[in-house]
C-alpha atoms as a PDB file:
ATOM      1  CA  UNK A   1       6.113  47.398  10.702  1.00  0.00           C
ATOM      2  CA  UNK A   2       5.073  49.845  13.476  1.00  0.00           C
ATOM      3  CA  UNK A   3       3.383  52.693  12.890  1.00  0.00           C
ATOM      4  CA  UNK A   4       3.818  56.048  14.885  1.00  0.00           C
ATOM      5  CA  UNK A   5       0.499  58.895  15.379  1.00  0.00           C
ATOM      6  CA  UNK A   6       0.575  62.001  14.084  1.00  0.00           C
ATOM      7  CA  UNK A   7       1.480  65.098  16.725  1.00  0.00           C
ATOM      8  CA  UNK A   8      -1.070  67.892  16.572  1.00  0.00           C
ATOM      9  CA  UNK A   9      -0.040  70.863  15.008  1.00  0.00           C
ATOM     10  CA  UNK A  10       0.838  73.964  16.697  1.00  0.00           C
ATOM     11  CA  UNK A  11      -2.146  75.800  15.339  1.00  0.00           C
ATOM     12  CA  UNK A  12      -4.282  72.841  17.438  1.00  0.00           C
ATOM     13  CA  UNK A  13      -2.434  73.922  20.367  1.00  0.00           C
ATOM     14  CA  UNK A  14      -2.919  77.973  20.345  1.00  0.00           C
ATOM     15  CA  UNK A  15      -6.800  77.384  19.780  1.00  0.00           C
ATOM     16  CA  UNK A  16      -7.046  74.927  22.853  1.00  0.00           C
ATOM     17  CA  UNK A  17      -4.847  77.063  24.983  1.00  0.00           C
ATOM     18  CA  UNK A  18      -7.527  80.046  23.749  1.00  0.00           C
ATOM     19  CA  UNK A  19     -10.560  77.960  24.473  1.00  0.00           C
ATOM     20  CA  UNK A  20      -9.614  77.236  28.075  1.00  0.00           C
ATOM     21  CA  UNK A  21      -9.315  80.688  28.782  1.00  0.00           C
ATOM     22  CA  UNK A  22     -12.087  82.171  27.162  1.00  0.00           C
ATOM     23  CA  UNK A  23     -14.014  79.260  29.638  1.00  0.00           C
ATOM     24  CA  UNK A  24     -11.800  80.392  32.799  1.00  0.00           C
ATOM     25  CA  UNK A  25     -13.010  84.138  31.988  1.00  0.00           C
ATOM     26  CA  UNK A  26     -16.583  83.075  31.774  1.00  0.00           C
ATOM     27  CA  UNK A  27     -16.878  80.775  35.042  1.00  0.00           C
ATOM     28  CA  UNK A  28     -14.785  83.776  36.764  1.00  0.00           C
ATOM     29  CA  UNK A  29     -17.317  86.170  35.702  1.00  0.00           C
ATOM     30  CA  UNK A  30     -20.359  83.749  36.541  1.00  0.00           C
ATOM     31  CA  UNK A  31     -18.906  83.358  39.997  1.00  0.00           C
ATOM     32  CA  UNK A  32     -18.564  87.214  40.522  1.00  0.00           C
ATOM     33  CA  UNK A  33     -22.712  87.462  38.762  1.00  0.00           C
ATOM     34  CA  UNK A  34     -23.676  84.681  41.104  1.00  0.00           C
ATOM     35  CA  UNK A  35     -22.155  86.469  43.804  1.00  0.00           C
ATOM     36  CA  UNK A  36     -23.628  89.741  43.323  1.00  0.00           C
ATOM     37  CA  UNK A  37     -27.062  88.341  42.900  1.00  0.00           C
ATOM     38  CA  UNK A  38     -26.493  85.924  46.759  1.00  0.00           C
ATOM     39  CA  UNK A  39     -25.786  89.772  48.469  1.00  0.00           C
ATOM     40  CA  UNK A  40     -28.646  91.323  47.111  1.00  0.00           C
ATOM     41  CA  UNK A  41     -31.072  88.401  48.063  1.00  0.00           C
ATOM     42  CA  UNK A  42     -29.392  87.988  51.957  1.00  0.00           C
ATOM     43  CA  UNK A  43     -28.925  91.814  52.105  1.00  0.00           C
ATOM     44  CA  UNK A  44     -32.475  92.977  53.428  1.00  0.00           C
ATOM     45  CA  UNK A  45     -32.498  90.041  55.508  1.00  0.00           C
ATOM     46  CA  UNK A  46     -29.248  90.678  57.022  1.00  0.00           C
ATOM     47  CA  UNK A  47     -30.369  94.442  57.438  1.00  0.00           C
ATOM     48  CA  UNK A  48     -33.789  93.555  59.180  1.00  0.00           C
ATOM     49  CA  UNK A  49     -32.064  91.290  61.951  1.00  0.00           C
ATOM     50  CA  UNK A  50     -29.452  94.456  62.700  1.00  0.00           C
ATOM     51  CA  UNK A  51     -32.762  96.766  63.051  1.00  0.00           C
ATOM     52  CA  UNK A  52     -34.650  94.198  65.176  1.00  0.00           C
ATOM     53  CA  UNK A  53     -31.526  93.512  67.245  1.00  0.00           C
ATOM     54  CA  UNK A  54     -30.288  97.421  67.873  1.00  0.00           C
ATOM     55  CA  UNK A  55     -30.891 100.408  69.688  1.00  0.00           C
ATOM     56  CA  UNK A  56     -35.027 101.344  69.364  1.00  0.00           C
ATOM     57  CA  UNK A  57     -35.015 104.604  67.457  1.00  0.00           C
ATOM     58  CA  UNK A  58     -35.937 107.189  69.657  1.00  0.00           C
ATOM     59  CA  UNK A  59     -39.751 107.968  69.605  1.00  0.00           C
ATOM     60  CA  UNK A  60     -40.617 111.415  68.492  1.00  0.00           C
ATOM     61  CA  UNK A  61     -41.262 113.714  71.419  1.00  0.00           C
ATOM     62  CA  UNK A  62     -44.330 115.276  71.656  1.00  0.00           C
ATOM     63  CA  UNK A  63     -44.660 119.063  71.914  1.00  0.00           C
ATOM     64  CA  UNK A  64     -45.091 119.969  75.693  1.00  0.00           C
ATOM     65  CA  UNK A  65     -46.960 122.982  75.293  1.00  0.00           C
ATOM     66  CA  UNK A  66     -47.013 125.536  78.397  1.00  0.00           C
ATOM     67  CA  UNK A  67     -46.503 123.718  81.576  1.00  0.00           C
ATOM     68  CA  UNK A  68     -49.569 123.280  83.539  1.00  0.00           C
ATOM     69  CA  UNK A  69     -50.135 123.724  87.633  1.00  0.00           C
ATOM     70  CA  UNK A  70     -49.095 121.313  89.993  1.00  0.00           C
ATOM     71  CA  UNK A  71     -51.475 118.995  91.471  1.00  0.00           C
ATOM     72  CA  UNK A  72     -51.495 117.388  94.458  1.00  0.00           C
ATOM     73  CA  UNK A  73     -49.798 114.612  93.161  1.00  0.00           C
ATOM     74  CA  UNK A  74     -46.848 116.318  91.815  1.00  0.00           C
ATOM     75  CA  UNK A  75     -45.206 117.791  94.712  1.00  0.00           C
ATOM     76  CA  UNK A  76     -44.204 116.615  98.359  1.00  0.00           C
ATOM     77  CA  UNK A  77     -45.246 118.673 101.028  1.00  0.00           C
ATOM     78  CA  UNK A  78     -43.298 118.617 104.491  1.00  0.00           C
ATOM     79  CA  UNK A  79     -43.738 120.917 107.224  1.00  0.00           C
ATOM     80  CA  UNK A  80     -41.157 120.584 110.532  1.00  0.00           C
ATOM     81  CA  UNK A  81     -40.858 123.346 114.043  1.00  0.00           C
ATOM     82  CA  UNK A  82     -37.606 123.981 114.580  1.00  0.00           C
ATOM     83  CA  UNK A  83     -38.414 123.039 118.306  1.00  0.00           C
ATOM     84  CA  UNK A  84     -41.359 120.910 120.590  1.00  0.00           C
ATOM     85  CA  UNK A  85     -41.789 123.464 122.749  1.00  0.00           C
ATOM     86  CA  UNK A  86     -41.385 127.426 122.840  1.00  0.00           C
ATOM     87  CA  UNK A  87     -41.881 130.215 125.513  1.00  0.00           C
ATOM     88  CA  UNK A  88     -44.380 132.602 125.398  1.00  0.00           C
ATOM     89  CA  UNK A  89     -41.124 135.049 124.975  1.00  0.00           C
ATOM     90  CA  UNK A  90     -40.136 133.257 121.499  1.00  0.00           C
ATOM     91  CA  UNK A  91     -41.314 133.374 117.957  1.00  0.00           C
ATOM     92  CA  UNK A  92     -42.522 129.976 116.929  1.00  0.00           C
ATOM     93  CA  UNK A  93     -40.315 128.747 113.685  1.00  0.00           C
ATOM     94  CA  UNK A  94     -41.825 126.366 111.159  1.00  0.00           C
ATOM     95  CA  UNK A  95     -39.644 124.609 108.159  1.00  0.00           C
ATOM     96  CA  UNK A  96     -41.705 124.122 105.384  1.00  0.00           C
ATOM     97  CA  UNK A  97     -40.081 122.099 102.204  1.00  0.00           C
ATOM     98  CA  UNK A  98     -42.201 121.149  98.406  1.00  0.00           C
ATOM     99  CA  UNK A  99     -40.690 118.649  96.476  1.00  0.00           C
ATOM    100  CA  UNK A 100     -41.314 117.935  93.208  1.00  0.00           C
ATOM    101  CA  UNK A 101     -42.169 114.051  92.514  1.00  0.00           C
ATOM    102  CA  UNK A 102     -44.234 114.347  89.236  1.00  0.00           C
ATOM    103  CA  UNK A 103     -43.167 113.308  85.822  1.00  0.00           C
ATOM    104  CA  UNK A 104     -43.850 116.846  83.923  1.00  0.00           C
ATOM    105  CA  UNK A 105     -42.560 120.312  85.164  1.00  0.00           C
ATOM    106  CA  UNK A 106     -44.887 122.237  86.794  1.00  0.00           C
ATOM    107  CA  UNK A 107     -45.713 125.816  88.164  1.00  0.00           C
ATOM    108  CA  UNK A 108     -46.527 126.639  91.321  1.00  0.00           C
ATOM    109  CA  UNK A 109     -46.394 129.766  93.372  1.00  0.00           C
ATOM    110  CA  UNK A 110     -44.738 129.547  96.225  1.00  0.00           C
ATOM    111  CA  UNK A 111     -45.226 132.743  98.548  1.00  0.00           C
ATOM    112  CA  UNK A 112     -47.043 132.372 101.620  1.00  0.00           C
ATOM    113  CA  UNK A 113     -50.448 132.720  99.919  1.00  0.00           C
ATOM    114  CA  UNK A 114     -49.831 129.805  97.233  1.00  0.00           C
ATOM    115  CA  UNK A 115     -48.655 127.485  99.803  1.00  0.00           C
ATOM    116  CA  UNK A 116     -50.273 128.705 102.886  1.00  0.00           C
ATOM    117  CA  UNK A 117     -49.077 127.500 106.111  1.00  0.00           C
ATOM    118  CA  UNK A 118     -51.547 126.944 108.821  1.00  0.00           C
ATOM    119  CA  UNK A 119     -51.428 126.669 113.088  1.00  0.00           C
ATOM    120  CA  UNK A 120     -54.717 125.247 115.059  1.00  0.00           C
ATOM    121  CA  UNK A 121     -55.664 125.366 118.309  1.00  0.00           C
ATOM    122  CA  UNK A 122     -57.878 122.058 118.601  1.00  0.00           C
ATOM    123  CA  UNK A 123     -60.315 122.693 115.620  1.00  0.00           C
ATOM    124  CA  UNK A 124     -59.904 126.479 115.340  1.00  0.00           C
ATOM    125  CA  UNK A 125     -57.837 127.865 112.832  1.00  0.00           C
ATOM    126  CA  UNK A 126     -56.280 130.551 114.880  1.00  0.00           C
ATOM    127  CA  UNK A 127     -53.053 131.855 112.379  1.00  0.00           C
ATOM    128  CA  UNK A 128     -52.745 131.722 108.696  1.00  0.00           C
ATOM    129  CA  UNK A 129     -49.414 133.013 106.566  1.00  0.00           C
ATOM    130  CA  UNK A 130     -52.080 133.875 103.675  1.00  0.00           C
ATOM    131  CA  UNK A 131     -53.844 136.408 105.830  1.00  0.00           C
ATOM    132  CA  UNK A 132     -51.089 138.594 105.284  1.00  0.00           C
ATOM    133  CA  UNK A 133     -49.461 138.041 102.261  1.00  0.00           C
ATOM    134  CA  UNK A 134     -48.984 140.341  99.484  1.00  0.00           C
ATOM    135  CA  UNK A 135     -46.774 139.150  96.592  1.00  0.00           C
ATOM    136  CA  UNK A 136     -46.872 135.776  94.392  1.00  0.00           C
ATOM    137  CA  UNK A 137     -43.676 133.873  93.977  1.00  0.00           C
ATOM    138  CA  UNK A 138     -44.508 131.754  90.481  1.00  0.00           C
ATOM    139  CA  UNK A 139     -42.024 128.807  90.419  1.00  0.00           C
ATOM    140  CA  UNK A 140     -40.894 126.091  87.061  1.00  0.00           C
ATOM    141  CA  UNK A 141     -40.210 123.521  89.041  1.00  0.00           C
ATOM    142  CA  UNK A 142     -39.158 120.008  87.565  1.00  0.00           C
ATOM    143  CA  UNK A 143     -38.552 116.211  89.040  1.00  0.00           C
ATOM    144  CA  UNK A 144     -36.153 115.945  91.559  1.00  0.00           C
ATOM    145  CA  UNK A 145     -36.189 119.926  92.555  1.00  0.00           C
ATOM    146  CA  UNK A 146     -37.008 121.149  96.232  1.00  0.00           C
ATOM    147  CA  UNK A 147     -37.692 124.531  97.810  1.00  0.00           C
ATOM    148  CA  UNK A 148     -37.480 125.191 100.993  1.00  0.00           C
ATOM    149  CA  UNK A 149     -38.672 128.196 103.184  1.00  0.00           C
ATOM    150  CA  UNK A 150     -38.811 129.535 107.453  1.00  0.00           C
ATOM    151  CA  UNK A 151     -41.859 130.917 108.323  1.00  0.00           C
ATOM    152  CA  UNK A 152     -41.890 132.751 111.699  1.00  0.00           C
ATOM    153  CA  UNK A 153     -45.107 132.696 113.721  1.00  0.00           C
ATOM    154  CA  UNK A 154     -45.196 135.338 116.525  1.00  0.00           C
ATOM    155  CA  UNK A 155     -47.853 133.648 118.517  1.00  0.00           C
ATOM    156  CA  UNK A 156     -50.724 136.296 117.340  1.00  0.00           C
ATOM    157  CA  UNK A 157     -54.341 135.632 116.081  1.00  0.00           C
ATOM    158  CA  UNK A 158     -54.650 136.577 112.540  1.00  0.00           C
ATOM    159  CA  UNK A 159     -57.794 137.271 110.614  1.00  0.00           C
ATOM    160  CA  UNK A 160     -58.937 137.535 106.499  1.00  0.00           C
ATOM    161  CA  UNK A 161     -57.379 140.995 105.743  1.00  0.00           C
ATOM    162  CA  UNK A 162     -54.645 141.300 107.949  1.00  0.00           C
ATOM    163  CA  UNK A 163     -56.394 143.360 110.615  1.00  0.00           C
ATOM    164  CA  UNK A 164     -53.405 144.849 113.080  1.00  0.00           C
ATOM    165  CA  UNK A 165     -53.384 144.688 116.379  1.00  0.00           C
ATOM    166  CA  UNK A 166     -54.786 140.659 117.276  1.00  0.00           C
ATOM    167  CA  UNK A 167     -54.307 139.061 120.390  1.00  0.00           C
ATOM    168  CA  UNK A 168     -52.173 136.868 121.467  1.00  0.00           C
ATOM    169  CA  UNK A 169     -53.068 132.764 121.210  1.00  0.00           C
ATOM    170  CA  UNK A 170     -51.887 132.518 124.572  1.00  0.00           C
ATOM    171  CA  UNK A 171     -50.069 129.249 125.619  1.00  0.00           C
ATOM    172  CA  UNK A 172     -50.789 125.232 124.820  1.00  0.00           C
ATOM    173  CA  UNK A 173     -50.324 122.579 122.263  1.00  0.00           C
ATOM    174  CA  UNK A 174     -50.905 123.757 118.604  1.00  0.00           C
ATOM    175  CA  UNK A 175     -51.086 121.558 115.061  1.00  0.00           C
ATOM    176  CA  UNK A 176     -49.713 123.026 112.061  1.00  0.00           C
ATOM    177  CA  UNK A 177     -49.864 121.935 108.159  1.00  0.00           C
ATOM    178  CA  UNK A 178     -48.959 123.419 104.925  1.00  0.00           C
ATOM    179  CA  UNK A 179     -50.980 122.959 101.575  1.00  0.00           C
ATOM    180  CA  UNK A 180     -51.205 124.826  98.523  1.00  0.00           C
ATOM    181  CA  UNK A 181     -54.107 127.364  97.921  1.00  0.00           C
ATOM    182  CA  UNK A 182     -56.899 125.830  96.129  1.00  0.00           C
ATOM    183  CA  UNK A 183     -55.175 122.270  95.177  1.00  0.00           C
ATOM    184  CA  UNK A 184     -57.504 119.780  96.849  1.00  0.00           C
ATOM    185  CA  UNK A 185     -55.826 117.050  98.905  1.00  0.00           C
ATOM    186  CA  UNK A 186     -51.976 119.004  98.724  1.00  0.00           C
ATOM    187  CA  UNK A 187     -51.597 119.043 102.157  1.00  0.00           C
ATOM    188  CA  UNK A 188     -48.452 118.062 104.434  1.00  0.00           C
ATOM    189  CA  UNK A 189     -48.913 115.395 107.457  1.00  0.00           C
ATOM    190  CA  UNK A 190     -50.150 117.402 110.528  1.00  0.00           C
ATOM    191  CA  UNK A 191     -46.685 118.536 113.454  1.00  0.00           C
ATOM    192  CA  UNK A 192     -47.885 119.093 116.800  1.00  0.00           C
ATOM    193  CA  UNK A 193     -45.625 121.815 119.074  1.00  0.00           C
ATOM    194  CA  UNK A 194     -46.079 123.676 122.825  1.00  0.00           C
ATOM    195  CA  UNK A 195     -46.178 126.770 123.868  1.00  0.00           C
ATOM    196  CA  UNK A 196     -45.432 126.829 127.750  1.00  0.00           C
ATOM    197  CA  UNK A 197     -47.189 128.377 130.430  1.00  0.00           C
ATOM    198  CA  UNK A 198     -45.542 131.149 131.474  1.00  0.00           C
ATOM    199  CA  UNK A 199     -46.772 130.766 135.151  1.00  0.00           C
ATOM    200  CA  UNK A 200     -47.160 127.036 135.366  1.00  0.00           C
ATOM    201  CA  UNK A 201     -48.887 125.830 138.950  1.00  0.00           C
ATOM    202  CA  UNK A 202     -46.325 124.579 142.071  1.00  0.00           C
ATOM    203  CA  UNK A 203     -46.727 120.932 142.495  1.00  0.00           C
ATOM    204  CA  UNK A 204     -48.806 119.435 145.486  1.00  0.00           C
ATOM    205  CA  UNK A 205     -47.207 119.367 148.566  1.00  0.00           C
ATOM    206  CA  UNK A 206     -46.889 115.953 149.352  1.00  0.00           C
ATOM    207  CA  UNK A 207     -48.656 114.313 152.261  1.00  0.00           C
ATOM    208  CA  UNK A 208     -46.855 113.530 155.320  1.00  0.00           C
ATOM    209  CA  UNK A 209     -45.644 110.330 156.214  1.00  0.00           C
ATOM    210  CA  UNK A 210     -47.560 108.451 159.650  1.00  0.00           C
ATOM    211  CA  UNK A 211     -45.606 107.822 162.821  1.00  0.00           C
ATOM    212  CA  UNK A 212     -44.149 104.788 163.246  1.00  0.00           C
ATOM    213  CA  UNK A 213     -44.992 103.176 166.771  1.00  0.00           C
ATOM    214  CA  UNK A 214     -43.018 104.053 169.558  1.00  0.00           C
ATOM    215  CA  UNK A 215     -43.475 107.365 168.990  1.00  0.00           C
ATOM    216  CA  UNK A 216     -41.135 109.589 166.544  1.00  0.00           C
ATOM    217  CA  UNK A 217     -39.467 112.588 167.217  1.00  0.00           C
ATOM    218  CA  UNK A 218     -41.026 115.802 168.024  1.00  0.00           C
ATOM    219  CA  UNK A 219     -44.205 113.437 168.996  1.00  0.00           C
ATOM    220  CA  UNK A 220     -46.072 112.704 171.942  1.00  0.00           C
ATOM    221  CA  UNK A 221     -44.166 110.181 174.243  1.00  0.00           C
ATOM    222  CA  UNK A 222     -46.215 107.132 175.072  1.00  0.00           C
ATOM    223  CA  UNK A 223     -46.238 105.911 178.812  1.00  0.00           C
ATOM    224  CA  UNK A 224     -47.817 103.249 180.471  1.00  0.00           C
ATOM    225  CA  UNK A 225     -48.995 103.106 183.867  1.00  0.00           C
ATOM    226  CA  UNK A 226     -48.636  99.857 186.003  1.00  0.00           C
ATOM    227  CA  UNK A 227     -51.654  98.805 188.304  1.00  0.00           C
ATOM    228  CA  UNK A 228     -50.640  99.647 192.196  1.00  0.00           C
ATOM    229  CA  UNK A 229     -50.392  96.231 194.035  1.00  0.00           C
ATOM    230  CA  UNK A 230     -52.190  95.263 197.042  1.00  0.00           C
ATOM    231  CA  UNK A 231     -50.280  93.744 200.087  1.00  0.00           C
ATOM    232  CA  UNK A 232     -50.694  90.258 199.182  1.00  0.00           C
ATOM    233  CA  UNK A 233     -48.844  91.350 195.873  1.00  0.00           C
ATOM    234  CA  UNK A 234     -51.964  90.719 193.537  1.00  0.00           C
ATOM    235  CA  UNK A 235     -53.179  93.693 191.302  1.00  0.00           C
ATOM    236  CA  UNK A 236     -56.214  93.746 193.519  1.00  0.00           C
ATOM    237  CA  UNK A 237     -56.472  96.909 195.881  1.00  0.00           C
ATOM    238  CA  UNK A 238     -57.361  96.341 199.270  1.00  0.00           C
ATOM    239  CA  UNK A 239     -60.409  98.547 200.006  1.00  0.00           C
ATOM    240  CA  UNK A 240     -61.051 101.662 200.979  1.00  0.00           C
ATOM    241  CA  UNK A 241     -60.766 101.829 205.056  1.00  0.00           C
ATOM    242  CA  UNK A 242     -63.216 105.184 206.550  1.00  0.00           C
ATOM    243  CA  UNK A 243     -61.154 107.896 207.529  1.00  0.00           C
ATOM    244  CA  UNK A 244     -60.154 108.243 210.859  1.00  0.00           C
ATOM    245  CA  UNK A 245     -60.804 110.868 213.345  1.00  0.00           C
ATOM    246  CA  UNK A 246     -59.744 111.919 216.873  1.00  0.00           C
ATOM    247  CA  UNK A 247     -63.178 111.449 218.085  1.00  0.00           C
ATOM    248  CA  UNK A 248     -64.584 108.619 219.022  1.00  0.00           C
ATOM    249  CA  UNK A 249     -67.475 107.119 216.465  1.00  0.00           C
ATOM    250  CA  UNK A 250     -70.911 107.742 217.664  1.00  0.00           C
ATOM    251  CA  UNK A 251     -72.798 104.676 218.689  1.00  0.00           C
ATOM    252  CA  UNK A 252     -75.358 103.391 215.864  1.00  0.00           C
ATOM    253  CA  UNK A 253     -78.808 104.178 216.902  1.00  0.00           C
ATOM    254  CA  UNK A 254     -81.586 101.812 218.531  1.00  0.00           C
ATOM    255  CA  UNK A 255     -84.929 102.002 217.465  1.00  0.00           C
ATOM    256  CA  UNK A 256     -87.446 103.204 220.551  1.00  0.00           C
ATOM    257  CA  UNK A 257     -89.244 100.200 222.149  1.00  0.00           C
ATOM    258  CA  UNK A 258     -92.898 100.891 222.045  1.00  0.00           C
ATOM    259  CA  UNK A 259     -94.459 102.390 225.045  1.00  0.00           C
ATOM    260  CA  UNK A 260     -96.365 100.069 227.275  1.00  0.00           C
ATOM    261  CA  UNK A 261    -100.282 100.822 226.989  1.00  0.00           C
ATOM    262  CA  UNK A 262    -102.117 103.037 230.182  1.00  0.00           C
ATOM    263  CA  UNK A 263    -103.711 101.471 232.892  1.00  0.00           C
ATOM    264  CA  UNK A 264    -107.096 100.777 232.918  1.00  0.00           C
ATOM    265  CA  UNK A 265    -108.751 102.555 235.717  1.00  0.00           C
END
């Protein structure tokens, strides 16, 4: 006699049916706690790597204040003539440029006082542009920024004051350097220019070449005399026979015989 097992009821179903789910909710929502909780631990992390790994943050700039006066090592001084040489009838041009080079804007002034240009004779300082100027020219000037100026020297002497009526430098090789006025070691590499003389000496004649033997033309012809030949054909002269006369020669003399002594008596 076989005996059969007893099927669970539906009641047994509904509550195991109800159980699973109520333990599918919970892992769900463990997984989405757990999940939660893995972000907020790796978050700071993450976020430190992107900070180290990114742009630097800018650094604060630092308040600049009023800009200061150039020094020596902020600007690049050039002086140039426009030409090597120059009459005595000519104006002497000079091309002066300052460029900035620095890493902070600067002032300068840049008249012909503040950045004086100077022309020297040897060691004497015979022309300045500050002798005679009048008016500053205050200039912002920044990296990478250039000014450039002419400045026309008409050969004159000047003096402290601008006294008129100076003379003349006359002619001859002349240095000339700009700098700025009271900035230590700002000073441009030294050009060297001419003046000509206006009345420049003639050249030495040059010396005459010797005559060649043989004589040349327009000088004295050479002759040679040949020795007269004797009869016999030698070079010897015969020589010199007495000239004769039409009378006859007169005898040669005889001495006197000596007289005989006198008689005795």
């Amino acid at each position: 006699m076989s005996t059969q097992g007893t099927r669970p009821s539906r009641a047994v179903f509904v509550r195991r049916r109800v159980l699973a789910l109520v333990l599918l909710a919970a892992l769900v929502t463990g997984l989405v706690l757990l999940g939660r909780v893995v972000v907020r631990a790796v978050q700071p992390m993450v976020g430190a790597d992107d900070v180290s790994t990114g742009r630097a943050a800018p650094p604060t700039p630092e308040p600049l204040g009023p800009p200061r006066d150039c020094g020596a090592g902020a600007l690049e001084l050039t002086l140039a003539p426009s030409d090597p040489e120059f009459t005595v009838d000519e104006a002497v041009e000079l091309h002066v440029t300052m460029r900035h080079v620095g890493a902070r804007p600067c002032l300068v002034d840049g008249s012909d006082a503040g950045r004086p240009v100077l022309v020297r004779a040897g060691d004497e300082v015979v022309w300045s542009s500050a002798h005679c100027a009048t008016q500053e020219r205050p200039l912002l000037m920044s990296r990478g920024d250039e000014v450039s100026a002419t400045v026309r020297w008409d050969r004159r002497r000047s003096v402290e004051g601008c006294a008129p009526d100076q003379p003349e430098a006359g002619y001859g090789t002349f240095t000339a350097v700009v700098g700025l006025a009271g900035v230590d070691g700002a000073t441009s590499a030294p050009a060297t220019f001419t003046v000509l003389d206006p009345n420049p000496p003639a050249p030495p004649a040059e010396p005459a070449e010797p005559a060649e033997p043989g004589g040349t033309e327009g000088g004295p012809a050479e002759t040679t005399e040949e020795p007269a030949q004797g009869a016999d054909g030698s070079g010897d002269q015969p020589p010199a026979q007495p000239e004769q006369t039409g009378e006859p020669a007169a005898p040669a003399e005889t001495p006197a015989e000596p007289s005989a002594p006198p008689a005795e008596g």
